[in-house]
Structures are given as structure tokens and as C-alpha cells.
N, C-alpha and C. Protein backbone atom coordinates (compact mmCIF):
# COMPACT_ATOMS: atom_id res chain seq x y z
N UNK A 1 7.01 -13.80 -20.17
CA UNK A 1 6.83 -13.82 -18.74
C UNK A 1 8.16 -14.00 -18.02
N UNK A 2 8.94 -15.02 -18.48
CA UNK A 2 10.22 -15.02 -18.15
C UNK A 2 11.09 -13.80 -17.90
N UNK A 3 11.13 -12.66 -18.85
CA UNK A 3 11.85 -11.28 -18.43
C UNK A 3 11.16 -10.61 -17.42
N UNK A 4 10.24 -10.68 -17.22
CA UNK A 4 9.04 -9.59 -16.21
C UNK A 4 9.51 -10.32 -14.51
N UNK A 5 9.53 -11.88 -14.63
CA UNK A 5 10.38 -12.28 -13.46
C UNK A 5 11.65 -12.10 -12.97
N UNK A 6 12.06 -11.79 -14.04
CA UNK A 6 13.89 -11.63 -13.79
C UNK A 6 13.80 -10.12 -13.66
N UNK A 7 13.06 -9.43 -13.86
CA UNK A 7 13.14 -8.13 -13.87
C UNK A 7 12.46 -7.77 -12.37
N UNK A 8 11.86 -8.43 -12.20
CA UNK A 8 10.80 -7.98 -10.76
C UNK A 8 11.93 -8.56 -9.52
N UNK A 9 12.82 -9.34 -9.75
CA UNK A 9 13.48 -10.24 -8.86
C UNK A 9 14.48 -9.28 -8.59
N UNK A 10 14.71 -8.49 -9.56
CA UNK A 10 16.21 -7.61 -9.51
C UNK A 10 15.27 -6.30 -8.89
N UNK A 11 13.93 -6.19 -8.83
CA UNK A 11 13.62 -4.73 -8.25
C UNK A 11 13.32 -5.22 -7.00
N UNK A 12 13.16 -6.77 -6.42
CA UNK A 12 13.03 -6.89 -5.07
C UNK A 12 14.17 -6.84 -4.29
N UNK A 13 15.32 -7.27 -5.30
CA UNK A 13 16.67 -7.12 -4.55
C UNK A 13 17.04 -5.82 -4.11
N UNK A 14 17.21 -5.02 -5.14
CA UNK A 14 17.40 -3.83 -5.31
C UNK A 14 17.06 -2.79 -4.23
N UNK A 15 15.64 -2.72 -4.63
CA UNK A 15 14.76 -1.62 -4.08
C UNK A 15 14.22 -2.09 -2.54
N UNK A 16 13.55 -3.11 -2.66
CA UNK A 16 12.90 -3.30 -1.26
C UNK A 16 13.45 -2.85 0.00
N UNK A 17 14.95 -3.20 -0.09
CA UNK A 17 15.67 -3.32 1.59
C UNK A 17 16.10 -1.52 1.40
N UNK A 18 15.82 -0.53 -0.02
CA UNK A 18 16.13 0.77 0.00
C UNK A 18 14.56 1.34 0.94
N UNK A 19 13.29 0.71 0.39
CA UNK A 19 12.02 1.36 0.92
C UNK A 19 11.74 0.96 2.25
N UNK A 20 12.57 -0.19 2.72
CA UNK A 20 12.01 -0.59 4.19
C UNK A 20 12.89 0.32 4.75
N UNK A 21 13.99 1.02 4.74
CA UNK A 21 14.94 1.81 5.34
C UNK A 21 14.30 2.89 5.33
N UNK A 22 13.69 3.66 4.11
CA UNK A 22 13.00 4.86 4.21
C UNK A 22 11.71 4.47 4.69
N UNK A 23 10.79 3.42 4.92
CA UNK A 23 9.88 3.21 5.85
C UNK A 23 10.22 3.46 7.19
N UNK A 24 11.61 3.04 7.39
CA UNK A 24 11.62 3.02 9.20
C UNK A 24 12.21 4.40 9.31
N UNK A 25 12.41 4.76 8.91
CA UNK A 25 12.74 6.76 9.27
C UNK A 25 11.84 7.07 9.25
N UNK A 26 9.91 7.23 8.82
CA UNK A 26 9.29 7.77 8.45
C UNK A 26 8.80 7.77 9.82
N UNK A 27 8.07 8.99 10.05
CA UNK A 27 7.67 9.34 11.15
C UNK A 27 6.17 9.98 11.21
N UNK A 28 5.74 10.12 9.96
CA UNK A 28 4.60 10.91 9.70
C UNK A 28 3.98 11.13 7.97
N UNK A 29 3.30 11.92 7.79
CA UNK A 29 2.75 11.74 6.62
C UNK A 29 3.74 13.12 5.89
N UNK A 30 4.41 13.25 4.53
CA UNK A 30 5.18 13.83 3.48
C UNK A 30 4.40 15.25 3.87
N UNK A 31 5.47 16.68 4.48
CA UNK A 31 5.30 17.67 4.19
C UNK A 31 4.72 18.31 3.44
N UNK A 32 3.81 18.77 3.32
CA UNK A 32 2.98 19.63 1.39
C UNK A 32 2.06 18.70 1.04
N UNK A 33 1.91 17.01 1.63
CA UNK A 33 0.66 15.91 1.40
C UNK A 33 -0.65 16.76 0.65
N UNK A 34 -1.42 16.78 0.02
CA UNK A 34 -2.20 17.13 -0.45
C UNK A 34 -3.14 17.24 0.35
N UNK A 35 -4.28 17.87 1.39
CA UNK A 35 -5.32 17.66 1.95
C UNK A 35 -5.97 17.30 1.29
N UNK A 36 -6.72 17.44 0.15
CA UNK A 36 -7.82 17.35 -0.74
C UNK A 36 -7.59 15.69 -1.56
N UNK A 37 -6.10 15.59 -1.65
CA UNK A 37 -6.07 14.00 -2.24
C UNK A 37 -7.30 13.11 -1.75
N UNK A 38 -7.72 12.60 -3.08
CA UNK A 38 -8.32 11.23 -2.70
C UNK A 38 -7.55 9.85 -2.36
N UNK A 39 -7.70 9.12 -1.48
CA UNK A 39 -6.35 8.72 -0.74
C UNK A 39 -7.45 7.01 -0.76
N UNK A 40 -6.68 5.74 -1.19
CA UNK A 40 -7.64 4.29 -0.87
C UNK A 40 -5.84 4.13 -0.21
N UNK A 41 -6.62 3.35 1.40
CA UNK A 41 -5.56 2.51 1.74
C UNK A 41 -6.21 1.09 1.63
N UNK A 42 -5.10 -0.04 1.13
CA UNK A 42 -5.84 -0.76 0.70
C UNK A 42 -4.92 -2.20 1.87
N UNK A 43 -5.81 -2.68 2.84
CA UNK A 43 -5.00 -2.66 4.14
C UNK A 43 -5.59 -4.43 3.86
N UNK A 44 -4.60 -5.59 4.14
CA UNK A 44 -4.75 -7.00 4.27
C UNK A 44 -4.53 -7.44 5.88
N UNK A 45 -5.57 -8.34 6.02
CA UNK A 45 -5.70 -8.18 7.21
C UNK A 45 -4.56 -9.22 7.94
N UNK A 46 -3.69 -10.18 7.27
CA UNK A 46 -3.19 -10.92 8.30
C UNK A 46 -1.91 -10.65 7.38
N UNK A 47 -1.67 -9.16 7.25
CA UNK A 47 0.00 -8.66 6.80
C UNK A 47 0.95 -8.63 7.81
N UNK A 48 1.95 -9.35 7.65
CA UNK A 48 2.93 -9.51 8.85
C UNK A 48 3.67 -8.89 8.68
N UNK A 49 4.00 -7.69 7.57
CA UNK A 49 5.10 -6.90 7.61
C UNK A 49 4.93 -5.45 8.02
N UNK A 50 3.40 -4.98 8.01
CA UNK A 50 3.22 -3.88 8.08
C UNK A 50 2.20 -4.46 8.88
N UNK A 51 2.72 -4.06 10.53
CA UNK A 51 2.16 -4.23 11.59
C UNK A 51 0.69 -3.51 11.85
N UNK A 52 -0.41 -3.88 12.58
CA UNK A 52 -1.74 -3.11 12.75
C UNK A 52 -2.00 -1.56 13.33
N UNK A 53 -0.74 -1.93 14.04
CA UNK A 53 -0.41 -0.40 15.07
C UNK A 53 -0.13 0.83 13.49
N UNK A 54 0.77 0.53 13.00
CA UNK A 54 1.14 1.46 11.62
C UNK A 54 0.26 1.22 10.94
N UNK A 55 -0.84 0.34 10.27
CA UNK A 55 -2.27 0.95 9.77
C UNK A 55 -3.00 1.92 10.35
N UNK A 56 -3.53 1.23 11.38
CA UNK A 56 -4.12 2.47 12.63
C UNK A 56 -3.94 3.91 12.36
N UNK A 57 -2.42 3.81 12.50
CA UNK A 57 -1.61 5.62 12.62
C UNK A 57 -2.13 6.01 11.11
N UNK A 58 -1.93 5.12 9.69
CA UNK A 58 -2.05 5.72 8.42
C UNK A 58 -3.81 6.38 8.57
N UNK A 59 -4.32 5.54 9.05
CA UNK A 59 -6.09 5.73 8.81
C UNK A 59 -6.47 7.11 9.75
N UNK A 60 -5.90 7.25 11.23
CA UNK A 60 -5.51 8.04 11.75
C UNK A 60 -5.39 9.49 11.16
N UNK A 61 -3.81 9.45 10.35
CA UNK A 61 -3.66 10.65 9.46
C UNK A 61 -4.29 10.99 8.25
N UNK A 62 -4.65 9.74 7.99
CA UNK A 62 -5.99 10.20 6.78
C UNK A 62 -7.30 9.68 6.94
N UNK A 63 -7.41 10.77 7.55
CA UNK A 63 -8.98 10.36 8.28
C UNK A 63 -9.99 9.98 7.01
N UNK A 64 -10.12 10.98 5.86
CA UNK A 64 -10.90 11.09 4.93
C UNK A 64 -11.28 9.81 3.64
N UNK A 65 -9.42 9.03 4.03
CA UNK A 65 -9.23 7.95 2.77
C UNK A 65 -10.10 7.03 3.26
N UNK A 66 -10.64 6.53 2.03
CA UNK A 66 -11.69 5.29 2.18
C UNK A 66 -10.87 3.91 2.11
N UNK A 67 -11.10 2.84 2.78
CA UNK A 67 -10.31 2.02 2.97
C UNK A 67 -10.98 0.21 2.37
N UNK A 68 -9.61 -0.28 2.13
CA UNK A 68 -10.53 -1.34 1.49
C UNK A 68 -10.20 -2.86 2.53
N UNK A 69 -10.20 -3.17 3.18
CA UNK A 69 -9.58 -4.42 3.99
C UNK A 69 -9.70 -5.85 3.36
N UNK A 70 -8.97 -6.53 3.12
CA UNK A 70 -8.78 -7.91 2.95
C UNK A 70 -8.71 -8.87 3.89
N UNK A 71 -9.93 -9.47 3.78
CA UNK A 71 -9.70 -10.51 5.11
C UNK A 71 -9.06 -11.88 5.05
N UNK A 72 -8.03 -11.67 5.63
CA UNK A 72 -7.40 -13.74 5.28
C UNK A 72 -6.15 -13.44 4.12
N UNK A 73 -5.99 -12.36 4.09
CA UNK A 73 -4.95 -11.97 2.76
C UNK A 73 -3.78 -11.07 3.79
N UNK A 74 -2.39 -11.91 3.32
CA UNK A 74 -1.27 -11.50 3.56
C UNK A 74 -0.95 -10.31 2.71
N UNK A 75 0.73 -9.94 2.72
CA UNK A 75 1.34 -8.87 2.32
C UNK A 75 1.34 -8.77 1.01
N UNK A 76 1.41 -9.51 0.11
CA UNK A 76 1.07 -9.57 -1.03
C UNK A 76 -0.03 -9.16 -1.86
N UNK A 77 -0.66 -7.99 -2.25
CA UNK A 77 -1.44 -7.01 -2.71
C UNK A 77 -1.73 -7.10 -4.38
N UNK A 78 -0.82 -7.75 -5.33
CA UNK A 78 -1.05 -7.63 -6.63
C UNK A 78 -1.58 -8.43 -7.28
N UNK A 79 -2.96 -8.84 -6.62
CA UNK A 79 -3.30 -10.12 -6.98
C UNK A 79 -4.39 -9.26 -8.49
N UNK A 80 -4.76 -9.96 -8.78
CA UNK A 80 -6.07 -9.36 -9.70
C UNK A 80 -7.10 -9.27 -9.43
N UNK A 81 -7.78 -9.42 -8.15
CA UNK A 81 -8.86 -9.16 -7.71
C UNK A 81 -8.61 -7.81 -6.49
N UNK A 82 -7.63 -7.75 -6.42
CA UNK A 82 -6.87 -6.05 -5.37
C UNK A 82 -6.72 -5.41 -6.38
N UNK A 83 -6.43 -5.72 -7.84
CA UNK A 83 -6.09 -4.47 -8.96
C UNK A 83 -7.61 -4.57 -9.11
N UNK A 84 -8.20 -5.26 -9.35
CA UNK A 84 -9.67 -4.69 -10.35
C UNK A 84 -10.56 -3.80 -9.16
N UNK A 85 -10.63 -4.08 -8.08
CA UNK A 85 -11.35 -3.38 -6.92
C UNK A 85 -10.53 -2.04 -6.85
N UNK A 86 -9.17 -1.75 -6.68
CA UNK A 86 -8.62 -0.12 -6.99
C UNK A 86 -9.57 0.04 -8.26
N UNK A 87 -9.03 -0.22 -9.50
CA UNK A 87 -9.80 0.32 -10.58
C UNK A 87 -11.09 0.63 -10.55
N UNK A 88 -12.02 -0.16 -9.80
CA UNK A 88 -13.47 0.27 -9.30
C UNK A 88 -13.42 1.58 -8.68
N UNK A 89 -12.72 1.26 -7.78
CA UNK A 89 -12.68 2.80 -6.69
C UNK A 89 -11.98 3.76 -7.74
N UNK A 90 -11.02 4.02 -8.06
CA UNK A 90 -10.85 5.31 -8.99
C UNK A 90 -11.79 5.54 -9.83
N UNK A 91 -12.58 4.67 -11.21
CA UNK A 91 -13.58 5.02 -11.57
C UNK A 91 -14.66 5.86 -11.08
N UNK A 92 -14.77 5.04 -9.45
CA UNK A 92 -16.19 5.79 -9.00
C UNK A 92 -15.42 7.05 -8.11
N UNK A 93 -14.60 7.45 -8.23
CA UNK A 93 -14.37 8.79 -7.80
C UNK A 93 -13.23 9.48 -8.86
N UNK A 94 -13.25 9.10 -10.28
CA UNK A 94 -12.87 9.69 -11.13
C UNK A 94 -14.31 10.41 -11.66
């Protein structure tokens, strides 16, 4: 467990402040997006980093994705009860 922390610590350093930069350029949904994708946004309701207005717009552009909301749950998404509920949903639309 010890390497998986030191390893996750160096991809928060790393990477994060690279994806919030390409978050704030983003202006819309990826050219060629798949229409037909099956799309789960999987949206927490008291996330302070990814404001309500920019959910809105995602649900907005994907009208079709089924959505899962967390109530009382911050930005933090990898809990094991957010992984086993994705895995539900792909099953039932695998």
C-alpha cells in the first residue's frame, strides 16, 4: 500500500494542475465525441471544485447520459461504493 501512495501522490503533483489547465480551456464537448456513446456522469452533490453551473452544461450536452448523483459527497469519487455502482451500470448496459 505504501508504493500505490507514493505513486498516486506523484500523479497528483504531476498531473492534476496539467488537467485543471486543460479543464479551463475546454469550452465544449471533444470534436468526433461519439453520439451513440453510452455516457454515466457520475455528479457529487456538495463538489466544490467542479462548480453546478459546469454539471448543468455536461448533462446539457449529453442529454442521453444517465446520471448518478451523490448526495452529501464531496470531490472525491473513488470511494468503493462510487466504483461498485459504475460497475452496476456498465453491467446493466453491457
Amino acid at each position: 500500500m505504501r508504493g500505490f501512495r507514493r505513486i498516486s501522490l506523484r500523479w497528483v503533483l504531476f498531473y492534476i494542475p496539467q488537467d485543471l489547465d486543460l479543464l479551463g480551456r475546454c469550452d465544449g464537448m471533444l470534436a468526433g465525441f461519439p453520439s451513440s456513446a453510452r455516457v454515466l456522469i457520475v455528479e457529487a452533490e456538495e463538489d466544490r471544485i467542479v462548480e453546478p453551473e459546469a454539471r448543468r452544461m455536461l448533462r446539457e450536452a449529453l442529454p442521453d447520459a444517465d446520471v448518478i448523483t451523490l448526495p452529501g459527497v464531496g470531490h472525491a469519487l473513488l470511494s468503493s461504493e462510487v466504483i461498485a455502482r459504475m460497475v452496476e451500470w456498465a453491467e446493466m448496459r453491457g
